[in-house]
C-alpha atoms as a PDB file:
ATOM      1  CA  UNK A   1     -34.387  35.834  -9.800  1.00  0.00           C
ATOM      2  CA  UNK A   2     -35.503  32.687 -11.075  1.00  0.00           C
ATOM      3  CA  UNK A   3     -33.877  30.437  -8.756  1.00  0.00           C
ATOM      4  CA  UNK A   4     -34.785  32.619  -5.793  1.00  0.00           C
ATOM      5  CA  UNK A   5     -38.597  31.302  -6.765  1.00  0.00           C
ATOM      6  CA  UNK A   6     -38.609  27.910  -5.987  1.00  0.00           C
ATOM      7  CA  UNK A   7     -39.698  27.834  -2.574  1.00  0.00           C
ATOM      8  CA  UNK A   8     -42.910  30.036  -3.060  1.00  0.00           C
ATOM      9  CA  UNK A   9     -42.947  31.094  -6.546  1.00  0.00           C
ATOM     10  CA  UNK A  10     -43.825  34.397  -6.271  1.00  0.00           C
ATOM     11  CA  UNK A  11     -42.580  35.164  -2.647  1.00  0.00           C
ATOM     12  CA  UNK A  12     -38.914  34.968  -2.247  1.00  0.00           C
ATOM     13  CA  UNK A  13     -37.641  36.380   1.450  1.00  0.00           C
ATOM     14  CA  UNK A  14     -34.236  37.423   1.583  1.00  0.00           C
ATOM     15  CA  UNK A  15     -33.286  36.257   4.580  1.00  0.00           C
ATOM     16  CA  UNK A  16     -31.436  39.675   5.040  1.00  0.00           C
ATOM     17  CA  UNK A  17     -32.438  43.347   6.337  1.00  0.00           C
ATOM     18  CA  UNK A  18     -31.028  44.727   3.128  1.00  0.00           C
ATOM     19  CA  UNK A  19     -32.230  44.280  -0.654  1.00  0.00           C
ATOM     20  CA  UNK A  20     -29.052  45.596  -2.348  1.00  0.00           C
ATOM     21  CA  UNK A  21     -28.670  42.352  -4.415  1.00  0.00           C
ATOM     22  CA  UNK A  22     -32.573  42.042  -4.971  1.00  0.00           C
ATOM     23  CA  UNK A  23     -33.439  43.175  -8.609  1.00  0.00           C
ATOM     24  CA  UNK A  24     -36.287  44.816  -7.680  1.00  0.00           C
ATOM     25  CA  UNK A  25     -37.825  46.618 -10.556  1.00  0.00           C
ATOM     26  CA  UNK A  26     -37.791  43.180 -12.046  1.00  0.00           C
ATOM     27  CA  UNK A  27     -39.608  41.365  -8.948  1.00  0.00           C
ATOM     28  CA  UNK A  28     -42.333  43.905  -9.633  1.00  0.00           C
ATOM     29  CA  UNK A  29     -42.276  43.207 -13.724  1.00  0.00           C
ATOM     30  CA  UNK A  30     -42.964  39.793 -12.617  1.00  0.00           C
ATOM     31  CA  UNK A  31     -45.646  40.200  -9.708  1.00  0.00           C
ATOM     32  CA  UNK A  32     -42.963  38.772  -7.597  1.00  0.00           C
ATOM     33  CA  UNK A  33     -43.598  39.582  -3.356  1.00  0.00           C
ATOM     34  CA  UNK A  34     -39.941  40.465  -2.060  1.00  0.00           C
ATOM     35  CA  UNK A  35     -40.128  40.464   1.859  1.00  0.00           C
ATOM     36  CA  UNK A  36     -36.907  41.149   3.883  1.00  0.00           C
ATOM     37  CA  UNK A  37     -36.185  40.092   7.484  1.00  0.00           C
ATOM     38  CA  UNK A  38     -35.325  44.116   8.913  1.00  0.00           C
ATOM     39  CA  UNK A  39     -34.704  43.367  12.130  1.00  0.00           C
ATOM     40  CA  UNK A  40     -33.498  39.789  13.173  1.00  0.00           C
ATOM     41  CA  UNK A  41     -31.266  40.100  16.281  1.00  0.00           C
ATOM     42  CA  UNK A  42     -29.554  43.388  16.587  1.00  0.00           C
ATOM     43  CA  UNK A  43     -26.789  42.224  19.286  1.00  0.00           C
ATOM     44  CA  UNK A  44     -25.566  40.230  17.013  1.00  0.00           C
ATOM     45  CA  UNK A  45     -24.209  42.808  14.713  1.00  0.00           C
ATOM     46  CA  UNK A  46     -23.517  45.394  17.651  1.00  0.00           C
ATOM     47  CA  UNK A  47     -21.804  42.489  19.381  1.00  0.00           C
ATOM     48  CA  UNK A  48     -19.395  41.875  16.757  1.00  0.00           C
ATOM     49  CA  UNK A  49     -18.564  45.150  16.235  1.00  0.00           C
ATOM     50  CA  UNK A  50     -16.918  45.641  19.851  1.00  0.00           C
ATOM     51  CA  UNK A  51     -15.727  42.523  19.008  1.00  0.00           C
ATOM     52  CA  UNK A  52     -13.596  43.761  15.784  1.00  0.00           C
ATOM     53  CA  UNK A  53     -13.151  46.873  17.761  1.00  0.00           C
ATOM     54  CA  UNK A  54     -11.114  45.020  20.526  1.00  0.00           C
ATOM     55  CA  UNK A  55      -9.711  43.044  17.773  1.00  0.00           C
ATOM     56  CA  UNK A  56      -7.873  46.395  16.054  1.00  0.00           C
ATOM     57  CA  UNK A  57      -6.826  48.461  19.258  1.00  0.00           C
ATOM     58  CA  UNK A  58      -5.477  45.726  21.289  1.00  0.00           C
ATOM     59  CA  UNK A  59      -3.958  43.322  18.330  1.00  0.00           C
ATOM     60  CA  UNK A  60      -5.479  40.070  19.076  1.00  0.00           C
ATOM     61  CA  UNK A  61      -5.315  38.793  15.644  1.00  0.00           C
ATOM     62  CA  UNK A  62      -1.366  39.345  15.596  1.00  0.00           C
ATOM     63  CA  UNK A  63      -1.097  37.951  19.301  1.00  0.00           C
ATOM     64  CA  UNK A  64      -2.883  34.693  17.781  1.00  0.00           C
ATOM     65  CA  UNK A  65      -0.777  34.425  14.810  1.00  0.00           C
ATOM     66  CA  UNK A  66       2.680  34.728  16.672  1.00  0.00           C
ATOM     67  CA  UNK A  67       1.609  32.068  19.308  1.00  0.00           C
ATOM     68  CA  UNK A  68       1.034  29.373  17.328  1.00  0.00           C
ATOM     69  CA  UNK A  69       4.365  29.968  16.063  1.00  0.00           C
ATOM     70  CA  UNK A  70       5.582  29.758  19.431  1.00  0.00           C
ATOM     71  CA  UNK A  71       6.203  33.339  19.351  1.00  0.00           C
ATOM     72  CA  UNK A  72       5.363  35.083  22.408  1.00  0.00           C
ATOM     73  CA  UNK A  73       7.319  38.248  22.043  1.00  0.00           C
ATOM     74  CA  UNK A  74       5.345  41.507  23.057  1.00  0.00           C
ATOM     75  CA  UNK A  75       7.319  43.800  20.809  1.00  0.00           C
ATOM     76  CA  UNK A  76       4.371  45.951  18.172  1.00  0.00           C
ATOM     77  CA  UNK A  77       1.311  44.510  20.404  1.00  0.00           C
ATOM     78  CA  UNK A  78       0.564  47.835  22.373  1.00  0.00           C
ATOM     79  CA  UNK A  79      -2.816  49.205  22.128  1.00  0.00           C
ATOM     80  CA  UNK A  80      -4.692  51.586  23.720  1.00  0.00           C
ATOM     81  CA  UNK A  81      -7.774  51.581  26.243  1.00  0.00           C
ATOM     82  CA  UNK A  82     -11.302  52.073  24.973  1.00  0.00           C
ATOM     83  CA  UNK A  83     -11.619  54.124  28.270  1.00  0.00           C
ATOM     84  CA  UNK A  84     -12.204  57.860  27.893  1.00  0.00           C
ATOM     85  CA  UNK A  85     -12.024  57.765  24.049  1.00  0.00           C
ATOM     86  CA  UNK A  86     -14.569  59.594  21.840  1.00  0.00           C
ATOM     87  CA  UNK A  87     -16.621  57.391  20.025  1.00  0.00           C
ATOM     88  CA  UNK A  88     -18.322  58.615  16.889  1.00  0.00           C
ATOM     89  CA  UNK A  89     -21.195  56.905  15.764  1.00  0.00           C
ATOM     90  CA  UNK A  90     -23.147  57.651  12.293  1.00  0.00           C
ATOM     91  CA  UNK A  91     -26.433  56.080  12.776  1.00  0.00           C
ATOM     92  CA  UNK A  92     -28.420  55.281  15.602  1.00  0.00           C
ATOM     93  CA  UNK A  93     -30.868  53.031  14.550  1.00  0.00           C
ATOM     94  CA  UNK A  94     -31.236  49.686  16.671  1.00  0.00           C
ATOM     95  CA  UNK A  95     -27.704  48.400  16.319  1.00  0.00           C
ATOM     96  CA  UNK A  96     -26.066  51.813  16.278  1.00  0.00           C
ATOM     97  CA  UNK A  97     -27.941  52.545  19.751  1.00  0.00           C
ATOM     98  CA  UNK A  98     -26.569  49.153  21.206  1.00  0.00           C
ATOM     99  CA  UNK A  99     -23.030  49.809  20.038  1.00  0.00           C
ATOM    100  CA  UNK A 100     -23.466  53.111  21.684  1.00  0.00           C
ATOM    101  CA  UNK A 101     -24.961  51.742  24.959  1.00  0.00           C
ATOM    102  CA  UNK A 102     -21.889  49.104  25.387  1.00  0.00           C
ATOM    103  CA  UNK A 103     -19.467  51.583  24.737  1.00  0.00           C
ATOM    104  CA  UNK A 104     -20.308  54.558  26.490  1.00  0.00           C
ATOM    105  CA  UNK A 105     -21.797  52.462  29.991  1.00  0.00           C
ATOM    106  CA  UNK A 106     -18.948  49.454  29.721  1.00  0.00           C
ATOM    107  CA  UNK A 107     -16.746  50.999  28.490  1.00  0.00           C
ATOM    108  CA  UNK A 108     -16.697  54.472  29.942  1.00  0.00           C
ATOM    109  CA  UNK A 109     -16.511  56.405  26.426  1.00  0.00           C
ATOM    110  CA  UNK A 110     -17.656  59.554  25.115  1.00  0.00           C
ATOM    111  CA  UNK A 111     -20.026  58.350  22.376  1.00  0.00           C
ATOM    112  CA  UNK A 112     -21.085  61.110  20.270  1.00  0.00           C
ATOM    113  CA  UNK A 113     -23.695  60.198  16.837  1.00  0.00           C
ATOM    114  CA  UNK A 114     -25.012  61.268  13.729  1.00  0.00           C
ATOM    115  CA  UNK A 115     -28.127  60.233  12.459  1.00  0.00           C
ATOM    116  CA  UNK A 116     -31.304  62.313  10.402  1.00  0.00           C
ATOM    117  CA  UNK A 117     -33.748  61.343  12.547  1.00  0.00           C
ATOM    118  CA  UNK A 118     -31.967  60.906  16.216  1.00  0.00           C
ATOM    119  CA  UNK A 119     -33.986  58.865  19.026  1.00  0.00           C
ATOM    120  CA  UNK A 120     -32.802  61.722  21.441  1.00  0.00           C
ATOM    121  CA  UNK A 121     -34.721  59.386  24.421  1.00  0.00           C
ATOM    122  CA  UNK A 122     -32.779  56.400  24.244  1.00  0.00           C
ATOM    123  CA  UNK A 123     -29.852  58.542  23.059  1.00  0.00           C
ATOM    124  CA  UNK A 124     -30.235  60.023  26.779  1.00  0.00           C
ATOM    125  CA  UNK A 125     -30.556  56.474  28.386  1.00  0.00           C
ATOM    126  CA  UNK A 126     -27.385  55.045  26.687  1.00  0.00           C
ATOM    127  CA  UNK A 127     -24.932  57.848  27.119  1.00  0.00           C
ATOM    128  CA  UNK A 128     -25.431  59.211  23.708  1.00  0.00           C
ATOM    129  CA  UNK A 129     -24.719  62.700  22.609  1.00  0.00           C
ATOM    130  CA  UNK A 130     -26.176  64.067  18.940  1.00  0.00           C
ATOM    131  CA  UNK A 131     -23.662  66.292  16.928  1.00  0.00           C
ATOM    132  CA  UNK A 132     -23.876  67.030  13.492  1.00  0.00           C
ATOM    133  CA  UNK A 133     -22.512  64.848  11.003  1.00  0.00           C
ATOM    134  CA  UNK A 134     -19.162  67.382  10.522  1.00  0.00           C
ATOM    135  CA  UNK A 135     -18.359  67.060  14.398  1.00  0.00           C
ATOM    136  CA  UNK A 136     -18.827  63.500  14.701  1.00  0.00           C
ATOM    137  CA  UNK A 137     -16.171  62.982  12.099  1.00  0.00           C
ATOM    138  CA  UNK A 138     -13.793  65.581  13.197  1.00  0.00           C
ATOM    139  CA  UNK A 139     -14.362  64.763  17.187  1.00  0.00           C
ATOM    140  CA  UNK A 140     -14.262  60.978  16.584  1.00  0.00           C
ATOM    141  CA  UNK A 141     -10.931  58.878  18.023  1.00  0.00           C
ATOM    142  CA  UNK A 142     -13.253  56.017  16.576  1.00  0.00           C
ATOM    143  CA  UNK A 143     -15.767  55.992  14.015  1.00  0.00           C
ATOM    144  CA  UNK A 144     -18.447  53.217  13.473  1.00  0.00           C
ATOM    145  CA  UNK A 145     -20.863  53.047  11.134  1.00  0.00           C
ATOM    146  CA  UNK A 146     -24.294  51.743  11.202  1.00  0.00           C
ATOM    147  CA  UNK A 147     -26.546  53.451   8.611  1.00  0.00           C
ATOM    148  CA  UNK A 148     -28.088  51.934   5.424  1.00  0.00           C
ATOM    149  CA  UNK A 149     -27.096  52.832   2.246  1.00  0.00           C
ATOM    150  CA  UNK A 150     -29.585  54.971   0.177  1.00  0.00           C
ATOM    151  CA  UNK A 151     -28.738  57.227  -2.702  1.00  0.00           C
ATOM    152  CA  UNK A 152     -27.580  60.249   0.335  1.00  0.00           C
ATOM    153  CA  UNK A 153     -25.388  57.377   2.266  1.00  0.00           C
ATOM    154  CA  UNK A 154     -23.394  56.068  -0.704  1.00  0.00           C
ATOM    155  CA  UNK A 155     -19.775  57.122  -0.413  1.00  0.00           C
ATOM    156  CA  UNK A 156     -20.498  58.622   2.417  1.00  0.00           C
ATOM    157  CA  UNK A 157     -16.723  58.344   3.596  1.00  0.00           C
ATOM    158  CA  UNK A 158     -14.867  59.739   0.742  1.00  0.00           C
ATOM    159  CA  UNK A 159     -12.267  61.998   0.207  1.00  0.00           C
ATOM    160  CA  UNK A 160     -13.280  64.882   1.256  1.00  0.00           C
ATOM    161  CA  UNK A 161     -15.267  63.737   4.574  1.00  0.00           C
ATOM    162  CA  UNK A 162     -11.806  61.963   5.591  1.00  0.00           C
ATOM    163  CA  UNK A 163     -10.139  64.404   5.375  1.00  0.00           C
ATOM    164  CA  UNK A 164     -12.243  65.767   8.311  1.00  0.00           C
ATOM    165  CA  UNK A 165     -11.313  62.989  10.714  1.00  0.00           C
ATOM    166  CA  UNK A 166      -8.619  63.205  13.441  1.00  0.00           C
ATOM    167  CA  UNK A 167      -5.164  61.419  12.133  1.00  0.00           C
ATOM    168  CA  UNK A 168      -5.024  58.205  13.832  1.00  0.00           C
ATOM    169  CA  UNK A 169      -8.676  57.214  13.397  1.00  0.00           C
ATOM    170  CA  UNK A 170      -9.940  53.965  13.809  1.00  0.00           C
ATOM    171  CA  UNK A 171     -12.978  53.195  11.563  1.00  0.00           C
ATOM    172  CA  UNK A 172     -15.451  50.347  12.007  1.00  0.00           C
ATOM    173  CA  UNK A 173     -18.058  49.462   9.133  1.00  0.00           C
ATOM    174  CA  UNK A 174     -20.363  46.768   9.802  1.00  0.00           C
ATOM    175  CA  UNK A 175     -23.379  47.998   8.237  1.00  0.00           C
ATOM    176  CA  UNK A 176     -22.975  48.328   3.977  1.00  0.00           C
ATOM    177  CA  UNK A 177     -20.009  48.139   2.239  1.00  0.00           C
ATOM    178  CA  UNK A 178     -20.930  51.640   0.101  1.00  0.00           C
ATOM    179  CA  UNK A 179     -21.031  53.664   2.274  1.00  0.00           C
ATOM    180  CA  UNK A 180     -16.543  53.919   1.764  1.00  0.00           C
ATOM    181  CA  UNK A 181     -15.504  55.059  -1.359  1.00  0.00           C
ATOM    182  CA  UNK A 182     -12.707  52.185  -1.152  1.00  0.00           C
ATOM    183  CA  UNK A 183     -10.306  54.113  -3.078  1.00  0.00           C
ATOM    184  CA  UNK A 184      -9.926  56.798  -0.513  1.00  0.00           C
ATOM    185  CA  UNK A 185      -9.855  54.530   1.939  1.00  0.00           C
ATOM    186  CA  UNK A 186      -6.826  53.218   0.799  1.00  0.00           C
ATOM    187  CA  UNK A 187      -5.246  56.708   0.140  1.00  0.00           C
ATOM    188  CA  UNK A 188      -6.055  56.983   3.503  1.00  0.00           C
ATOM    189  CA  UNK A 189      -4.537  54.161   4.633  1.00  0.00           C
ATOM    190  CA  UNK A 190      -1.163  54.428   2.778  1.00  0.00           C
ATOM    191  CA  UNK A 191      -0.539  58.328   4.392  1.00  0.00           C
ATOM    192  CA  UNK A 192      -1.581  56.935   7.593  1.00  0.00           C
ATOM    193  CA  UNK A 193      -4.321  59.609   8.050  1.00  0.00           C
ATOM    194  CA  UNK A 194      -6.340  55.930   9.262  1.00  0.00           C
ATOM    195  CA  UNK A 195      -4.922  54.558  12.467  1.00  0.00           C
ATOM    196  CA  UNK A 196      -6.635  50.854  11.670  1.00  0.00           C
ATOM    197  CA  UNK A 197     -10.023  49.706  10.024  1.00  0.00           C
ATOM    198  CA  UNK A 198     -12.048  46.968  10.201  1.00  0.00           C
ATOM    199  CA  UNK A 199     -14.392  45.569   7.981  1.00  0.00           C
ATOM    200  CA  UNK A 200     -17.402  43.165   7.754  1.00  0.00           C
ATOM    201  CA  UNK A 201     -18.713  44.448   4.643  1.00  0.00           C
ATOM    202  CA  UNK A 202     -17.293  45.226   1.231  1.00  0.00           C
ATOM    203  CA  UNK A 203     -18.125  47.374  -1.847  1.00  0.00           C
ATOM    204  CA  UNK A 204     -17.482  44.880  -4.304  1.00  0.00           C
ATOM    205  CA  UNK A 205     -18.277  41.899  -1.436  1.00  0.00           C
ATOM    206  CA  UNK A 206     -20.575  40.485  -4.026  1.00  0.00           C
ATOM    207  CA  UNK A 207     -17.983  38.693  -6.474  1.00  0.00           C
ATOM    208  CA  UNK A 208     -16.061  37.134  -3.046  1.00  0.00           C
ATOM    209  CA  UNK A 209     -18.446  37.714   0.110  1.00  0.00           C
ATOM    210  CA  UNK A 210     -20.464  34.011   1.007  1.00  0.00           C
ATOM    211  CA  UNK A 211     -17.759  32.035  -1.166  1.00  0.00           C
ATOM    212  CA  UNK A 212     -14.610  29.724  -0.505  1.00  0.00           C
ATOM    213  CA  UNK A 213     -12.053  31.253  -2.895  1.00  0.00           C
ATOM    214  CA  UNK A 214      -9.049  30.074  -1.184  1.00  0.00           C
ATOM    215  CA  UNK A 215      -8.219  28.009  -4.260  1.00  0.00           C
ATOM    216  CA  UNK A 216      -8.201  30.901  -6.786  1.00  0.00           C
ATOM    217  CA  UNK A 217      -6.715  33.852  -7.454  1.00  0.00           C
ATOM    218  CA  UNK A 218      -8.737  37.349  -6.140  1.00  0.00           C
ATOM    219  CA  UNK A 219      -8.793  39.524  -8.915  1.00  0.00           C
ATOM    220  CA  UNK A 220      -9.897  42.407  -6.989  1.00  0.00           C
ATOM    221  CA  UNK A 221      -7.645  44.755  -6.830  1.00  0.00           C
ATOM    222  CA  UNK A 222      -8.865  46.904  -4.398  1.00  0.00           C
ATOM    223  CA  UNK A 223      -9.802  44.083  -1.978  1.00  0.00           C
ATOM    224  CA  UNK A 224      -6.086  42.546  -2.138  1.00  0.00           C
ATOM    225  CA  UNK A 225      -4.594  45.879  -1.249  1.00  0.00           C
ATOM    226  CA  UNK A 226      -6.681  46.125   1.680  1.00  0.00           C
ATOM    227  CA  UNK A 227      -6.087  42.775   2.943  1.00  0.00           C
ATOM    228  CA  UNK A 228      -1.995  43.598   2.990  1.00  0.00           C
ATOM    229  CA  UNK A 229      -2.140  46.131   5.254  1.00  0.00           C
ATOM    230  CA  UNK A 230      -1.103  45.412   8.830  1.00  0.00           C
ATOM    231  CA  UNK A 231      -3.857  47.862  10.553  1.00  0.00           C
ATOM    232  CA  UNK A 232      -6.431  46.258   8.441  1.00  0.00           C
ATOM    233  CA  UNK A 233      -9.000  43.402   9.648  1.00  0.00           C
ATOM    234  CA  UNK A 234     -11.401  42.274   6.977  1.00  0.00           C
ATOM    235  CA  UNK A 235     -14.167  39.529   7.657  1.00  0.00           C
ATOM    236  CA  UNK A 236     -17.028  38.046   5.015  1.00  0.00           C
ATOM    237  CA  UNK A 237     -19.891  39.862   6.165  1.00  0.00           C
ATOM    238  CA  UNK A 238     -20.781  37.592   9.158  1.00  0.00           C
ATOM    239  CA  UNK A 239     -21.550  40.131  11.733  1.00  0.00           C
ATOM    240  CA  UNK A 240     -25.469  38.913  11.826  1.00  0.00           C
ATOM    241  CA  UNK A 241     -24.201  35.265  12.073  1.00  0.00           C
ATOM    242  CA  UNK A 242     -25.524  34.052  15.629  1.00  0.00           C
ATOM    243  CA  UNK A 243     -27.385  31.208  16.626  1.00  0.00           C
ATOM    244  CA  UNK A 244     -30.149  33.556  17.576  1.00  0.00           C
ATOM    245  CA  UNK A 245     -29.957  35.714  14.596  1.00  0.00           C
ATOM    246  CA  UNK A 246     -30.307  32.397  12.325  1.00  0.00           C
ATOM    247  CA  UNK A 247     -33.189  31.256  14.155  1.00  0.00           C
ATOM    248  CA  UNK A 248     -35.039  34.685  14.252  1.00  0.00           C
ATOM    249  CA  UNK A 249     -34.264  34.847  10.393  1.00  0.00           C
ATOM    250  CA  UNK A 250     -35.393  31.576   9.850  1.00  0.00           C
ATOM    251  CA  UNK A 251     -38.631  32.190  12.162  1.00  0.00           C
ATOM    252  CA  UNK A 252     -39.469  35.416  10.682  1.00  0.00           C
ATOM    253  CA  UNK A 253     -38.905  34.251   6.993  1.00  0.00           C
ATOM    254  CA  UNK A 254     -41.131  31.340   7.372  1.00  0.00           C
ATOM    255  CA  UNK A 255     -44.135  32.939   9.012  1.00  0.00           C
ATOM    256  CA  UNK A 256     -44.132  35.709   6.589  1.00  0.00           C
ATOM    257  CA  UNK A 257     -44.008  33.498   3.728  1.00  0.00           C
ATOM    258  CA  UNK A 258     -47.435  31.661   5.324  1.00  0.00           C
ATOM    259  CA  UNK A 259     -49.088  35.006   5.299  1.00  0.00           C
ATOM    260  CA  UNK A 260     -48.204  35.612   1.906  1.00  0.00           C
ATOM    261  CA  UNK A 261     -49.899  32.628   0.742  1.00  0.00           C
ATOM    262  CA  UNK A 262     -52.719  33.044   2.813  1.00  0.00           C
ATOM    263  CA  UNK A 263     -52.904  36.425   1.213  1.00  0.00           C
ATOM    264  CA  UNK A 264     -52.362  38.085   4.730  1.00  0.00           C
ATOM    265  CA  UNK A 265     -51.177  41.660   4.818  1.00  0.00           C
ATOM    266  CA  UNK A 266     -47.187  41.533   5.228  1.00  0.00           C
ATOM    267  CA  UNK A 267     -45.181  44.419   6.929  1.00  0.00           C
ATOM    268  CA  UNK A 268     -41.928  44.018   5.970  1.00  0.00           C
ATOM    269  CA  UNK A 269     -42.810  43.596   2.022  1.00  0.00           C
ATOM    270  CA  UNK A 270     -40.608  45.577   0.024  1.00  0.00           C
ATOM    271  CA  UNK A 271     -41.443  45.302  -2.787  1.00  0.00           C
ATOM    272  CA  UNK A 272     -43.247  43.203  -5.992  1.00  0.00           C
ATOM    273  CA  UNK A 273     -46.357  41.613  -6.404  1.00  0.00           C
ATOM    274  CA  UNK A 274     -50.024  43.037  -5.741  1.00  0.00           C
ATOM    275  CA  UNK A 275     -51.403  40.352  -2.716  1.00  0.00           C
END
């Protein structure tokens, strides 16, 4: 928390949406503003997710691999079309809504969602239908998910609730790494109840996430399992990382850190301190 400090002492801004890693309750022991940046550039994420989307069903990562091998064999590359697939979608806040809007109007999908408080207006605008949370998961041929994690969200794919999905499933997290219960996942995985996943966020990203470990040894158990699975596309949390995300970060961080000195009211304050 400390070294957080040292560009306003006691305003350090995440330059994040989330404040999992933020020891709050001590920020506020120490009068300590903690702003976040909630909403820096949406496409981005929602972007990235088609992207790793494309990535799983039509096997660009292996097609890259054999290539530069000189290997231009076709044999285990066939995918299948996005077209006329049911998309399930659990959480429909800004990103969740854009991921929805590309896939059902480009891509010709059935996007059905999930989310406690449903925008049913631009739900209607982008081709989105509301289900309950049950028949998103059972109806799904993909699964995305774009929801925080709160106390209700953690684990929210566990055992039991993937059980409920169709064999085959692809599933796409690009929001908070605990919102899987990793060990089911890889149950999952191994029976081949999951079709193919891909991830951009981690449970235990913390101790590996933001770092070049290519020199050590991961002792992650979990992690290295996941990585050896064929169907399986893993990336270090870098769905947000655009030019325009960095600069709206950047933007937003700085300006709210000038109103904290100034002792301006701040919106997106989370948490700490009494200005």
């Amino acid at each position: 928390m400390s070294a957080s400090t040292s560009y306003h002492p006691n305003t350090p801004p995440p330059q994040c949406a989330g404040t999992d890693n933020v020891d709050l309750p001590t920020a506020r022991t120490l009068s300590i503003t903690t702003l976040n940046v909630p909403s820096y550039s949406p496409h981005a994420v929602a972007e990235f997710t088609i992207g790793l989307l494309l990535t799983l069903v039509r096997k660009y990562h292996k097609s890259f691999n054999r290539t530069r091998e000189g290997n231009f064999s076709l044999s285990g590359l066939v995918g299948f079309n996005l077209h006329g697939k049911t998309v399930g979608i659990i959480g429909t806040g800004q990103i969740g809504l854009l991921v929805g809007k590309i896939l059902s109007r480009g891509f010709g999908c059935n996007v059905i969602a999930y989310d406690l408080y449903p925008n049913e207006e631009k739900a209607q605008e982008y081709g989105i239908t509301y289900k309950s949370r049950d028949e998103v998961l059972k109806e799904a041929d993909i699964l995305t998910l774009h929801c925080p994690r709160t106390p209700s969200s953690h684990h929210l794919l566990n055992k039991e609730t993937l059980a409920l999905t169709k064999r085959g499933v692809v599933i796409i997290n690009t929001s908070r790494g605990g919102l899987i219960d990793t060990k089911s996942l890889i149950r999952s995985l191994k029976t081949g109840h999951i079709g193919a996943l891909g991830l951009d966020v981690y449970e235990g990203e913390k101790e590996y996430f933001f770092k070049d470990g290519s020199g050590g040894v991961i002792q992650d158990d979990d992690l290295t399992r996941l990585m050896s699975f064929y169907n399986v596309v893993i990336s270090g949390h870098q769905a947000f990382l655009s030019k325009e995300a960095l600069e709206a970060i950047a933007k937003t961080s700085v300006g709210d850190v000038v109103r904290v000195g100034r002792g301006e009211v701040v919106e997106r304050r989370v948490g700490g301190g009494d200005k």
